[in-house]
C-alpha atoms as a PDB file:
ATOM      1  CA  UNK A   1      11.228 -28.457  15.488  1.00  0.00           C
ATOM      2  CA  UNK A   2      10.632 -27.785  19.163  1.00  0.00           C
ATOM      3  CA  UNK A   3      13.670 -25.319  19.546  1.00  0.00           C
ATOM      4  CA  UNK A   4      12.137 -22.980  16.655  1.00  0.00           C
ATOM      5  CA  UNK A   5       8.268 -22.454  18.636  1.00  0.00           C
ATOM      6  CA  UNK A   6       8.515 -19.343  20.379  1.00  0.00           C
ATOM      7  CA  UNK A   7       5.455 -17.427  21.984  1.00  0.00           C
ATOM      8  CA  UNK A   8       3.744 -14.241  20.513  1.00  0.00           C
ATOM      9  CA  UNK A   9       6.097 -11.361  21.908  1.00  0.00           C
ATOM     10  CA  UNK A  10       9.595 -13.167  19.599  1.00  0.00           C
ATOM     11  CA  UNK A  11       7.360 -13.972  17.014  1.00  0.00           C
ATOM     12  CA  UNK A  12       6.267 -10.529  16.931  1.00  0.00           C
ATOM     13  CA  UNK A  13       9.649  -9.280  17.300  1.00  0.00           C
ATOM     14  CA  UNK A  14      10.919 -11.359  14.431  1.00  0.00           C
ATOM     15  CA  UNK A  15       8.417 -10.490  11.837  1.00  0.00           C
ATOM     16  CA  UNK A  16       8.845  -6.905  13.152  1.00  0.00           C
ATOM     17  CA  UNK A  17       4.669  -6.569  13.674  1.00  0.00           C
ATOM     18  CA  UNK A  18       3.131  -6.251  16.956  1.00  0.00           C
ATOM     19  CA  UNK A  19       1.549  -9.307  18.955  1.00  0.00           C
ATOM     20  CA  UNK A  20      -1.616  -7.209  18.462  1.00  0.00           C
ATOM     21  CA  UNK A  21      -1.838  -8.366  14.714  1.00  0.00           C
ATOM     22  CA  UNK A  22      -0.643 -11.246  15.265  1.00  0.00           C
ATOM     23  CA  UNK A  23      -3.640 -11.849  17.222  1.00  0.00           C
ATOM     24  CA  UNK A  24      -6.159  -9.825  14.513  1.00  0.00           C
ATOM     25  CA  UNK A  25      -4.870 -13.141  12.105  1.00  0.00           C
ATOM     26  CA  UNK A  26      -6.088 -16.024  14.208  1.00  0.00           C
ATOM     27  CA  UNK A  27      -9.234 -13.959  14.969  1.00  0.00           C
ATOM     28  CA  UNK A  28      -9.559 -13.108  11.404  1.00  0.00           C
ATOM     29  CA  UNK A  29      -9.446 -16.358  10.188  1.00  0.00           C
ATOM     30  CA  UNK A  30      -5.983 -16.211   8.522  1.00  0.00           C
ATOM     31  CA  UNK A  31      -3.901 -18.742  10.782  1.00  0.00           C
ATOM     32  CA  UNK A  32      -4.286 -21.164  13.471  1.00  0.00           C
ATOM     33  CA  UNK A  33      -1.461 -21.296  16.511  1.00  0.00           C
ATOM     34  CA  UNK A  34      -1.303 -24.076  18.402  1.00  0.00           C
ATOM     35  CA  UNK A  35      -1.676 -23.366  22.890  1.00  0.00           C
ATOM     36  CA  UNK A  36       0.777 -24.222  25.161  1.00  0.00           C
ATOM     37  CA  UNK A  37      -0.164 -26.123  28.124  1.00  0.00           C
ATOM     38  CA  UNK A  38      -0.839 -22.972  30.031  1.00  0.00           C
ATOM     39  CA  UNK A  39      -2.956 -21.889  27.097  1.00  0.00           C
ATOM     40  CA  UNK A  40      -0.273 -18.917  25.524  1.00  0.00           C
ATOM     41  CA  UNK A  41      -0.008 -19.105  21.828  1.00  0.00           C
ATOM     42  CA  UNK A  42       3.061 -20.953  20.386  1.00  0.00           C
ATOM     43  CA  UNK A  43       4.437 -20.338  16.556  1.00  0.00           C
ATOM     44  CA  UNK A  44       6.907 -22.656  14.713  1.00  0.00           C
ATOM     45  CA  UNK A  45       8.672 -21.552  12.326  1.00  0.00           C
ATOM     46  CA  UNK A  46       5.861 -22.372   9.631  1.00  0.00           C
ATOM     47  CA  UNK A  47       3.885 -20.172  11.544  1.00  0.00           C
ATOM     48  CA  UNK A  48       6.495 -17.356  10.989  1.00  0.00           C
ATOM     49  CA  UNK A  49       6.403 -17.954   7.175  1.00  0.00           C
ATOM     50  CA  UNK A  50       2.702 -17.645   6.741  1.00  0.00           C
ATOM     51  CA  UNK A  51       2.437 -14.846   9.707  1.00  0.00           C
ATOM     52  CA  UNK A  52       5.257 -13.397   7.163  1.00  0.00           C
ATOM     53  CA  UNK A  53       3.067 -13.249   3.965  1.00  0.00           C
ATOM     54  CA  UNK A  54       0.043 -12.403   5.662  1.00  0.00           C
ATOM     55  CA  UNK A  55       1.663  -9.308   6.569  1.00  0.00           C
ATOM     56  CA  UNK A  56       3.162  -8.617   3.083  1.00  0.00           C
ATOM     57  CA  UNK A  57      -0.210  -9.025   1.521  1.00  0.00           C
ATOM     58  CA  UNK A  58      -1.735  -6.305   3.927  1.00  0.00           C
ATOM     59  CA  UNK A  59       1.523  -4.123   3.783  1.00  0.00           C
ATOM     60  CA  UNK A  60       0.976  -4.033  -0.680  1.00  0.00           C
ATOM     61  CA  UNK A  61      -3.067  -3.156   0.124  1.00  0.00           C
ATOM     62  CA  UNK A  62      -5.062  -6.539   0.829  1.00  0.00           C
ATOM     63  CA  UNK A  63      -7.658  -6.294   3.223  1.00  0.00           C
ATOM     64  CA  UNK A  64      -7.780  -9.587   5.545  1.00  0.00           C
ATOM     65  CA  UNK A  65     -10.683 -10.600   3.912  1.00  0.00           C
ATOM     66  CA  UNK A  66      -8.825 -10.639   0.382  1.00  0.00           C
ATOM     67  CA  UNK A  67      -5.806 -12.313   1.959  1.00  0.00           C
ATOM     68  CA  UNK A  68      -8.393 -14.840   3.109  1.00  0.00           C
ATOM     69  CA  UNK A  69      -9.641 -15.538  -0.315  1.00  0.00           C
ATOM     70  CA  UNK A  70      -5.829 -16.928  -0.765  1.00  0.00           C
ATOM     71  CA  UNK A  71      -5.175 -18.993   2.014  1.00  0.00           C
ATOM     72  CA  UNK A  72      -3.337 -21.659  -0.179  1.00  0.00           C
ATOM     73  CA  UNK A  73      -0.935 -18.985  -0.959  1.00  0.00           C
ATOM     74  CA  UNK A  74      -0.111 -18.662   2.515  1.00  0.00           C
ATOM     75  CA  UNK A  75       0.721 -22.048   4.176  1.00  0.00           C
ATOM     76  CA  UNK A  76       4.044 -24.173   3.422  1.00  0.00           C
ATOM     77  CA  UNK A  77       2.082 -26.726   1.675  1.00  0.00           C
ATOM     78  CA  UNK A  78       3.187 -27.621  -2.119  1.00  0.00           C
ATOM     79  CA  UNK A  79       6.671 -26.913  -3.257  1.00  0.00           C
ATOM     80  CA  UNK A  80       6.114 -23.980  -5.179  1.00  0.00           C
ATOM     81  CA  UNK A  81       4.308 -20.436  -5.819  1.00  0.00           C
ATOM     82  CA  UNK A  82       0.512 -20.515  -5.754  1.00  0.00           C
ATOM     83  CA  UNK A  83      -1.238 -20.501  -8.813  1.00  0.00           C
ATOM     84  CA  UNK A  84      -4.420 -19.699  -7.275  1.00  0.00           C
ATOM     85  CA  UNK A  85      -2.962 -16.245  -6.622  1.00  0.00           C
ATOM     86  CA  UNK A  86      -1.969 -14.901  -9.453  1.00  0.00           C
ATOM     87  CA  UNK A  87      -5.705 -13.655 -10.503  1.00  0.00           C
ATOM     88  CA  UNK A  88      -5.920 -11.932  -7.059  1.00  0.00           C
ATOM     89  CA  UNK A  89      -3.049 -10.083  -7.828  1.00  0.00           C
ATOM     90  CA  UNK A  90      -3.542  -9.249 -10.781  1.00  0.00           C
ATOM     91  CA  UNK A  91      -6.997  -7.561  -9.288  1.00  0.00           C
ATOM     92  CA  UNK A  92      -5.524  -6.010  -6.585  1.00  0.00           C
ATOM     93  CA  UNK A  93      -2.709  -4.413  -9.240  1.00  0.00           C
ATOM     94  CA  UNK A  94      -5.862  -3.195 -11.478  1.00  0.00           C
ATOM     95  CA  UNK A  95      -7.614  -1.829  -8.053  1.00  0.00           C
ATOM     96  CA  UNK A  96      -4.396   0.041  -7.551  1.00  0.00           C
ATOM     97  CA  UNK A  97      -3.862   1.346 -11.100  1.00  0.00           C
ATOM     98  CA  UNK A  98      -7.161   2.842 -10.651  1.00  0.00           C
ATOM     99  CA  UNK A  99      -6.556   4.451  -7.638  1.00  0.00           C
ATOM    100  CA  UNK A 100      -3.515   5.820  -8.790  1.00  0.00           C
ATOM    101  CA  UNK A 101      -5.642   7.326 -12.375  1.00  0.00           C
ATOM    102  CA  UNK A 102      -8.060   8.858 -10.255  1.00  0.00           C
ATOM    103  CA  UNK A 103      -5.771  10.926  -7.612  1.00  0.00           C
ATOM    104  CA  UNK A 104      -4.107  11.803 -10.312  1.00  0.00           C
ATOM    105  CA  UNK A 105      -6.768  13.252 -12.325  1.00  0.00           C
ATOM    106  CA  UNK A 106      -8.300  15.031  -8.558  1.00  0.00           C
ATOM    107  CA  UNK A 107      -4.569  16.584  -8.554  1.00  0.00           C
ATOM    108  CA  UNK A 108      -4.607  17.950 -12.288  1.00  0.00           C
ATOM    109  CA  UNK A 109      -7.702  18.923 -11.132  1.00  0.00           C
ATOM    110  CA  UNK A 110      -6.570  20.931  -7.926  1.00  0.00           C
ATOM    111  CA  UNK A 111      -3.785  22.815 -10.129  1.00  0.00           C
ATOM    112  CA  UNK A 112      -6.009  23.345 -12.809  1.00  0.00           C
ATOM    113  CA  UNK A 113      -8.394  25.525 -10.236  1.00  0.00           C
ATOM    114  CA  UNK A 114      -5.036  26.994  -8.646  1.00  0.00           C
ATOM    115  CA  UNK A 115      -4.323  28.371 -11.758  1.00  0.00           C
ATOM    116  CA  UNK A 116      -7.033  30.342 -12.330  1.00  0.00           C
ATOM    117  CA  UNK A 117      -7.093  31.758  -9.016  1.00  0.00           C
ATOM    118  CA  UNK A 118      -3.454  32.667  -9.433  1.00  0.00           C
ATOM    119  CA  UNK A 119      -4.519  34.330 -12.408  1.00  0.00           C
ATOM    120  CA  UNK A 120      -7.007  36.129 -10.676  1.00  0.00           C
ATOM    121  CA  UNK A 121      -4.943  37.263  -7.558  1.00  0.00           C
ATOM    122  CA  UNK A 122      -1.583  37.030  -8.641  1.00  0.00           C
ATOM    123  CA  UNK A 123       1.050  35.990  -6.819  1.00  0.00           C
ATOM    124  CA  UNK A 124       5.599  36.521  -6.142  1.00  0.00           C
ATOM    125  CA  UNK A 125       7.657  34.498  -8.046  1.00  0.00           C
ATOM    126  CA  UNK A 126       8.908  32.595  -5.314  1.00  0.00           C
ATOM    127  CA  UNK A 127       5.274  31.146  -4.460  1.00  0.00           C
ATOM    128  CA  UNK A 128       4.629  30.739  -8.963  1.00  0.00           C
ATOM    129  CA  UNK A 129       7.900  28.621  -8.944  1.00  0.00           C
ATOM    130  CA  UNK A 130       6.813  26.281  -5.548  1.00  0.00           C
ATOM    131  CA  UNK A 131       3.853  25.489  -8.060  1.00  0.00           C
ATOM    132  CA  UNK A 132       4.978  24.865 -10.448  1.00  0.00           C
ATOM    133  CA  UNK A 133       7.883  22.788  -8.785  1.00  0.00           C
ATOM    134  CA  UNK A 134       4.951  20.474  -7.413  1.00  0.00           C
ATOM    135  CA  UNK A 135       2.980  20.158 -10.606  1.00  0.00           C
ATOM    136  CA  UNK A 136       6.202  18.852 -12.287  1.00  0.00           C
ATOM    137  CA  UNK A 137       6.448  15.992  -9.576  1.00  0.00           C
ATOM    138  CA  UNK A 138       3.959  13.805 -10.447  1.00  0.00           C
ATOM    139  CA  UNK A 139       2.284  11.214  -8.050  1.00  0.00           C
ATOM    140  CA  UNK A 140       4.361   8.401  -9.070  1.00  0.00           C
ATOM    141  CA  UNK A 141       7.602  10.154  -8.409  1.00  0.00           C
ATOM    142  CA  UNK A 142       8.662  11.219 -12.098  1.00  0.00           C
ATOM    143  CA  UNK A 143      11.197  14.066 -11.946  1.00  0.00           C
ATOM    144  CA  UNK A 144      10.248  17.718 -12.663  1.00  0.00           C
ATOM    145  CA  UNK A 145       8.992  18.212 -16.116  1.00  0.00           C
ATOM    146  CA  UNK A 146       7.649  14.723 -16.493  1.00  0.00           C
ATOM    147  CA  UNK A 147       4.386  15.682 -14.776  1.00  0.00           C
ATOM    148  CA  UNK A 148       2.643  13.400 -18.127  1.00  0.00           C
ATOM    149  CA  UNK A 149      -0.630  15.569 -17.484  1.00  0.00           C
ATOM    150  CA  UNK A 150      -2.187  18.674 -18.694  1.00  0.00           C
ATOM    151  CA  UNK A 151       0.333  21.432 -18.286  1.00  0.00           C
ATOM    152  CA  UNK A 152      -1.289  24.618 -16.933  1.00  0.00           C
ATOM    153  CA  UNK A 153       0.768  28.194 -17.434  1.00  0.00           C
ATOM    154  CA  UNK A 154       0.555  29.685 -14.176  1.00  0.00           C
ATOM    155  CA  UNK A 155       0.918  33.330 -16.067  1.00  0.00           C
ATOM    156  CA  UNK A 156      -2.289  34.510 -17.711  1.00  0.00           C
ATOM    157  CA  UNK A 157      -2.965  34.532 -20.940  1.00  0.00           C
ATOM    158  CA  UNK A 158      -3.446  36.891 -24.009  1.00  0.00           C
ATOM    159  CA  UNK A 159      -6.777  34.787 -24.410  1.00  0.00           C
ATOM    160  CA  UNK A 160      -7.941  37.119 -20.842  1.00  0.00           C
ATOM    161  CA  UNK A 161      -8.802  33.491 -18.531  1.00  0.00           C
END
């Protein structure tokens, strides 16, 4: 396997991250490169896999300290998934559906409080239908119409709001 090692700048090349976080994982705890003689850091291709879903982890959301918590998740050992990380996922997925609930209600929010204003200072047609455009694209990318929340009639109404 000694035509696969490569030093830090390939390796960071290859897994398209910068030899800066490559270095933030062995501080952090997450992996372990062997030193050359003249002490520069030296990745097989092992390396590269678990450098590989170290980075994945953080790219979906994981702090290092969560990707820590699954370290047998990220080595080559056993022949298969890991088990151990399915309950961590499923955690980090519940974290995220969260998150995504509560920006969502901040931004019915937000429209709800533009709408009153609008009613109070009305304004063109062009700037009513820019609006209402973005209250029909909802957070998750649903097309217009499908904004699944509250919808809020940016004319006023007979009730005098």
């Amino acid at each position: 396997m000694k035509g696969v090692d490569m030093q830090i700048k390939e390796a960071a090349e290859r897994l398209g991250i910068t030899e800066r976080m490559l270095r933030h994982y062995e501080k952090s705890g997450l992996m372990e490169t062997r030193r050359s003689e003249n002490g520069y850091r030296i990745y097989s291709a092992a390396d590269l896999r678990r450098a590989g879903r170290i980075r994945d982890f953080i790219a979906t959301g994981f702090s290092t300290r969560e990707v820590r918590a699954m370290a047998a998740c990220l080595s080559d050992e056993g022949s298969g998934p890991c088990e151990g990380g399915i309950p961590q996922l499923l955690k980090k997925l519940e974290h995220i559906d969260r998150l995504s609930a509560d920006l969502e209600a901040k931004r019915e929010a937000i429209l709800d409080r533009l709408a009153v204003l609008r009613d109070v200072f009305p304004v063109g047609a062009e700037e009513k239908d820019r609006v209402q455009a973005r209250r029909d694209t909802s957070l998750s990318g649903r097309g217009p119409g499908t904004s699944g929340g509250l919808h809020v009639e940016l004319e006023p109404h007979a009730s005098g709001r």
